[in-house]
Protein backbone atom coordinates (compact mmCIF):
# COMPACT_ATOMS: atom_id res chain seq x y z
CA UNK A 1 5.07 -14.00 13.48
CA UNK A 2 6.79 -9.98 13.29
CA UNK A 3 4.85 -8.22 10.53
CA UNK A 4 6.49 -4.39 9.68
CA UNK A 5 3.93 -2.11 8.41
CA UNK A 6 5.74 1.09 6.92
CA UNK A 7 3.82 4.23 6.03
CA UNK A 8 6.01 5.76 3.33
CA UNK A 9 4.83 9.15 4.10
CA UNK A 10 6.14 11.16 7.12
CA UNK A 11 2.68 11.62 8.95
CA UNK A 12 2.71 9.76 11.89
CA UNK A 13 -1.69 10.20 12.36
CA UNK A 14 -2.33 7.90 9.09
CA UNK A 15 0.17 5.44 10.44
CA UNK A 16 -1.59 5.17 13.58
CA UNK A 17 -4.33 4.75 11.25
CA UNK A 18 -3.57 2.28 9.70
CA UNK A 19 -2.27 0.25 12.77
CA UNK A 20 -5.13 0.37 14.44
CA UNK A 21 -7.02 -1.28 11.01
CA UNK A 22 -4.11 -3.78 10.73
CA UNK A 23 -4.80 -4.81 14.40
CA UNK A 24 -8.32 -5.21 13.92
CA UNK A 25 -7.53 -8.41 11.94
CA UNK A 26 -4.61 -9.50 12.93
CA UNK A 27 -3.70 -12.54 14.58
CA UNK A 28 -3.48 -12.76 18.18
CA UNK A 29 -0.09 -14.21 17.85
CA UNK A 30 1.20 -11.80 15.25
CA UNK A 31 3.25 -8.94 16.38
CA UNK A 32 2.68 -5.73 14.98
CA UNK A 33 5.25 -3.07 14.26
CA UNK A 34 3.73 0.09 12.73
CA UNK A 35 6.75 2.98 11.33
CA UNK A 36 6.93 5.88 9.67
CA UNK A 37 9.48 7.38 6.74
CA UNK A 38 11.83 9.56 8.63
CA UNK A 39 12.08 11.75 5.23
CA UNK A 40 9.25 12.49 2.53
CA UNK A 41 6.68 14.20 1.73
CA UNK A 42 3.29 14.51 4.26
CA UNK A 43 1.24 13.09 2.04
CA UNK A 44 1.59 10.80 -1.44
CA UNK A 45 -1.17 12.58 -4.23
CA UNK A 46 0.52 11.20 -7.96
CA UNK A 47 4.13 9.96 -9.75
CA UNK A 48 6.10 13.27 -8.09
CA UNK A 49 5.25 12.24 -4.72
CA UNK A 50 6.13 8.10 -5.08
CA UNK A 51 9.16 9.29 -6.54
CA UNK A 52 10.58 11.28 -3.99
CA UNK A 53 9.36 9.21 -0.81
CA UNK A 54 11.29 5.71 -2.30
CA UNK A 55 14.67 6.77 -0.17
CA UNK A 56 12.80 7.59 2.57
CA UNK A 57 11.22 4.27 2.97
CA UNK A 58 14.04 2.35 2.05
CA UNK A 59 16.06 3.93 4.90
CA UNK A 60 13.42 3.14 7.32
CA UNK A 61 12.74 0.14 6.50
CA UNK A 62 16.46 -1.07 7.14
CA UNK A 63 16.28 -0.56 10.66
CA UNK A 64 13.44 -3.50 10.65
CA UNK A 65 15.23 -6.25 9.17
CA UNK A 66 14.22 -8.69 11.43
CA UNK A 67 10.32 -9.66 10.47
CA UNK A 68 8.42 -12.50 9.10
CA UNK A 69 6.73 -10.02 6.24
CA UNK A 70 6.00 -6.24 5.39
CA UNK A 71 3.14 -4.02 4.31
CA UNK A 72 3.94 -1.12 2.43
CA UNK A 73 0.88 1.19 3.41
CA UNK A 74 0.74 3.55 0.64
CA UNK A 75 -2.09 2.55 -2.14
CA UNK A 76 0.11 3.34 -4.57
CA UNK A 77 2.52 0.94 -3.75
CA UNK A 78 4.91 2.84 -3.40
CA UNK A 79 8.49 1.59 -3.88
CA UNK A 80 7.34 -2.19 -4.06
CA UNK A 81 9.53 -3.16 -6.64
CA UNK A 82 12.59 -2.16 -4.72
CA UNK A 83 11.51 -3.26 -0.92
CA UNK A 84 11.28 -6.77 -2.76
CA UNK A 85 14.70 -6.91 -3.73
CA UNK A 86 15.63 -5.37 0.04
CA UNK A 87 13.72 -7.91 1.63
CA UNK A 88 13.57 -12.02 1.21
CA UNK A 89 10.42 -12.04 3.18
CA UNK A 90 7.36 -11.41 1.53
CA UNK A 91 6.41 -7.83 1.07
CA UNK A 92 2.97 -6.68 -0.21
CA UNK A 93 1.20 -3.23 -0.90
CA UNK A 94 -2.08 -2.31 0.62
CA UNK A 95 -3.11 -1.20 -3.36
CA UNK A 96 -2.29 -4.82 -4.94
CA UNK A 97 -3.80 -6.38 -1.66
CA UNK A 98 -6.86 -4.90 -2.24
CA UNK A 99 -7.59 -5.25 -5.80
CA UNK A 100 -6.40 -8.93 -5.32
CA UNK A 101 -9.12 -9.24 -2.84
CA UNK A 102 -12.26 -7.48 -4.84
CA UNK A 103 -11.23 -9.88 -7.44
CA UNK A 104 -11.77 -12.98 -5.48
CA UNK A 105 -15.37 -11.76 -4.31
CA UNK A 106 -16.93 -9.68 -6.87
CA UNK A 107 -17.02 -10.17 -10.77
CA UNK A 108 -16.42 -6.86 -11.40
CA UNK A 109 -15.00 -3.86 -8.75
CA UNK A 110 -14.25 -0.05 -8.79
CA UNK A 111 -12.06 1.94 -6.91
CA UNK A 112 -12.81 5.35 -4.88
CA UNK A 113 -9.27 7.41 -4.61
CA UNK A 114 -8.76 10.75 -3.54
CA UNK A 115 -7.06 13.18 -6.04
CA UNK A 116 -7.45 13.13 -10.11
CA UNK A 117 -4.04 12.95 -10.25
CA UNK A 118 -3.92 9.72 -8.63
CA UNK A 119 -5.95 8.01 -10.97
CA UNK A 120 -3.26 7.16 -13.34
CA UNK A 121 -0.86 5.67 -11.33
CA UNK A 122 -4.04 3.60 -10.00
CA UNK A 123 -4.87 2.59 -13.02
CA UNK A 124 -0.96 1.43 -14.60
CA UNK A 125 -1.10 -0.24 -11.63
CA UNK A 126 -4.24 -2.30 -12.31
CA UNK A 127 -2.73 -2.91 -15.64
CA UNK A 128 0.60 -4.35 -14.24
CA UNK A 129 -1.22 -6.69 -12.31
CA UNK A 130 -3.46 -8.12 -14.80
CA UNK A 131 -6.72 -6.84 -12.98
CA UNK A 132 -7.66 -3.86 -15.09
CA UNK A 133 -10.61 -6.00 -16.94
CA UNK A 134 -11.58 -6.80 -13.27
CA UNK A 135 -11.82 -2.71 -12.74
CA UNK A 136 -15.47 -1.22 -13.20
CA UNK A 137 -13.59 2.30 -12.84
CA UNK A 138 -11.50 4.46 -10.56
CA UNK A 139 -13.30 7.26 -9.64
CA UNK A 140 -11.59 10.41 -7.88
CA UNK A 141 -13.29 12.11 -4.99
CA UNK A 142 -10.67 15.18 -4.94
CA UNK A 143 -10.36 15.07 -1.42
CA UNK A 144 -6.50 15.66 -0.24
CA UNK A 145 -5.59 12.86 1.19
CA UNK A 146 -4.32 14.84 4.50
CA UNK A 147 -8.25 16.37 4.21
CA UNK A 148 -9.39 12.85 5.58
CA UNK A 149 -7.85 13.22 8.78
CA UNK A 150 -9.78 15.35 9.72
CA UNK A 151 -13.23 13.28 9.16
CA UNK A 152 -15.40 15.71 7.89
CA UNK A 153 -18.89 15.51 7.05
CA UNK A 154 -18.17 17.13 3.23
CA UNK A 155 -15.43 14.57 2.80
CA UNK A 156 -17.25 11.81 4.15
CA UNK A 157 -20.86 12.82 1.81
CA UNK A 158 -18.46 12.73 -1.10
CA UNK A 159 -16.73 9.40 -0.33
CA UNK A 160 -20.32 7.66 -0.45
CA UNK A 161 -20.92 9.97 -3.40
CA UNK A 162 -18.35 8.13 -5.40
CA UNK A 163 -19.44 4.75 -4.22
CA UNK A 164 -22.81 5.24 -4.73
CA UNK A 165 -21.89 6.14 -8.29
CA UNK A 166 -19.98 3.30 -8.82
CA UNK A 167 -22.39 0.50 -7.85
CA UNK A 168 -25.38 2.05 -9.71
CA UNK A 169 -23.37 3.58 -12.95
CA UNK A 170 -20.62 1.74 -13.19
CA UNK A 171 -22.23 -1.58 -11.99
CA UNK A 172 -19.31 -2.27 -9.45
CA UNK A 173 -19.94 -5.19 -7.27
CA UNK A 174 -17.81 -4.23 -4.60
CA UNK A 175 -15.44 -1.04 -4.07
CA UNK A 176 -11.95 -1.06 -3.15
CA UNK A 177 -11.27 2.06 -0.98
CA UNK A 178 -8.23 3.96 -2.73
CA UNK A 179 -6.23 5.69 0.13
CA UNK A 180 -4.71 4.24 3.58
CA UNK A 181 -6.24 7.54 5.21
CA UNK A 182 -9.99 5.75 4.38
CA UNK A 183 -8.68 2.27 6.16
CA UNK A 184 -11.67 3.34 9.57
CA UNK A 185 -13.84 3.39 7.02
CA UNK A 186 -14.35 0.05 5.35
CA UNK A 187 -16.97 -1.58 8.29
CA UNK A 188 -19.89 1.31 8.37
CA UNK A 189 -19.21 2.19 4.16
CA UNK A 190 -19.73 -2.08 3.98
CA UNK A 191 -22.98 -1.87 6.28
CA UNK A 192 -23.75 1.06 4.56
CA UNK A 193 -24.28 -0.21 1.22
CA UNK A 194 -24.41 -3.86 1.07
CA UNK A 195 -21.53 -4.90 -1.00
CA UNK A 196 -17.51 -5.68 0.36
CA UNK A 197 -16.18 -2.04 0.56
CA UNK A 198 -12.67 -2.87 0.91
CA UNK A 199 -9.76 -1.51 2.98
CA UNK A 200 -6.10 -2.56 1.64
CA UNK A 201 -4.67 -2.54 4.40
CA UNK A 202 -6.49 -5.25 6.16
CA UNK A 203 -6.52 -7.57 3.41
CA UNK A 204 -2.63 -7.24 2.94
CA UNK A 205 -1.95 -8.09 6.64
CA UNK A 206 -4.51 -11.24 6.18
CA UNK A 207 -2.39 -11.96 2.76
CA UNK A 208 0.86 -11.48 4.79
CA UNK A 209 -0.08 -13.80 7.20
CA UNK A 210 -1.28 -16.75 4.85
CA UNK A 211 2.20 -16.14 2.76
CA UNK A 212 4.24 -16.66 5.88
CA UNK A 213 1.87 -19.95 7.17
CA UNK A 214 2.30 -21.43 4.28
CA UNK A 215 6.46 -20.90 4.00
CA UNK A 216 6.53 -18.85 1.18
CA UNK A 217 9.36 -16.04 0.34
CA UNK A 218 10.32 -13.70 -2.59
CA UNK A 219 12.33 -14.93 -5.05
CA UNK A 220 15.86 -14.29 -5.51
CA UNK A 221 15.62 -15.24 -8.75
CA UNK A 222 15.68 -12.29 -11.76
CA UNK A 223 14.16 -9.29 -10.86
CA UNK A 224 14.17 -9.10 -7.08
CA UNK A 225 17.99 -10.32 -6.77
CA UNK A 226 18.91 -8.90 -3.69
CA UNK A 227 19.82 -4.99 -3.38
CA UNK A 228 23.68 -3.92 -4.13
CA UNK A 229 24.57 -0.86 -1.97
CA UNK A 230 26.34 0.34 -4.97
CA UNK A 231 27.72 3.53 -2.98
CA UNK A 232 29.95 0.29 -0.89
CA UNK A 233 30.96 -0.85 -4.63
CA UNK A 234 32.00 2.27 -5.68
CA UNK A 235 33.86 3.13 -2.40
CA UNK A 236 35.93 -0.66 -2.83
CA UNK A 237 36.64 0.16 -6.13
CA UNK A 238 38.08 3.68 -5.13
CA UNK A 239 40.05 2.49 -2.15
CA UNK A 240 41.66 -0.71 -5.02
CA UNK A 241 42.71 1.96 -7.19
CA UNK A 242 44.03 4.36 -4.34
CA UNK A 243 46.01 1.00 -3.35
CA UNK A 244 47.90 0.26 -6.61
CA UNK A 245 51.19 1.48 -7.08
């Protein structure tokens, strides 16, 4: 099967990221196609940024029509809603993928995100998908998110900071990690600690994979009714009135 993962932001070093932790668990017969928005900002930190990189990743991600399913790799899940209505396939966000996932094997979970800011967006999120009573807490490290490219040992001490935090305050019984740019960091956090720290990203290709096996596609039906390029509408309707006499 053709998977398309699509880093909404334009930095090309967390999509290489997050290919490499996508291969990692991917099936030897899947093929892999990592991309990166063409237009957006360098990094998504809160609502501003997941607003203004949607047009971006819709414009990308119609060059790669042709796959079996697609990640969105943003923990936000960014633009979700409308890549489902672009897409019949089945498209899934590294953020839903991984809360999905800490559901299934702890009673309760937390998540460790980067900026404050992002907490919010986290935590409607949580809401929307009916895992919020799941959620411990979503605790912000107020690391950039670009900052953990660059694997520092300040960055990394607060990271386990955070988790350690979580598991022994906020009784979480595993930690969801909240930011693509922490996806090399799920195995030694894991061994680290003891619990399932979990990475998004390899869950969602694992969930993409199953969802294809087993013949399954987004519905048509209601709210992911396939995408009108309304600028064509508008054009026909201009060129019909042109027309009359």
């Amino acid at each position: 099967m053709k998977l398309l993962l699509i880093n909404p932001n334009t930095t090309a070093s967390m999509t290489r990221k997050a290919e490499v932790a996508a291969r990692n668990v991917a099936r030897p017969d899947t093929q892999l196609i990592a991309t990166t928005s063409k237009s957006g900002p360098h990094s998504i930190e809160g609502f501003y940024d997941v607003a203004v990189c949607v047009p971006g990743l819709l414009e990308e991600a119609r060059q790669h029509r042709d796959v079996d399913a697609v990640i969105v790799a943003c923990f936000d899940d960014t633009g979700l809603d409308a890549m489902r209505c672009l897409f019949d396939v089945p498209v899934i966000g590294i953020g839903e993928a991984g809360y999905h996932a800490a559901a299934m094997v702890s009673h309760r979970f937390s998540v460790v995100t980067t900026l404050s800011r992002s907490v919010a967006g986290i935590s409607d999120n949580l809401n929307r998908y009916g895992l919020a009573a799941k959620c411990a807490s979503v605790r912000a490290t107020d690391i950039p998110v670009l900052k953990l490219e660059e694997r520092d040992p300040a960055s990394l001490a607060q990271i386990r900071s955070e988790i350690r935090a979580a598991i022994e305050i906020d009784k979480a019984e595993a930690v969801v990690l909240g930011c693509a740019g922490m996806a090399n960091l799920m195995q030694e956090l894991s061994e680290e600690f003891g619990i399932p720290i979990i990475d998004g990203i390899a869950c969602a290709i694992g969930m993409a994979e199953a969802l294809v096996a087993a013949g399954l596609s987004t519905s048509k039906v209601g709210a992911y009714a396939p995408a009108v390029n309304k600028q064509d509408v508008v054009g026909d309707l201009m060129s019909e009135a042109t027309a009359r006499p």
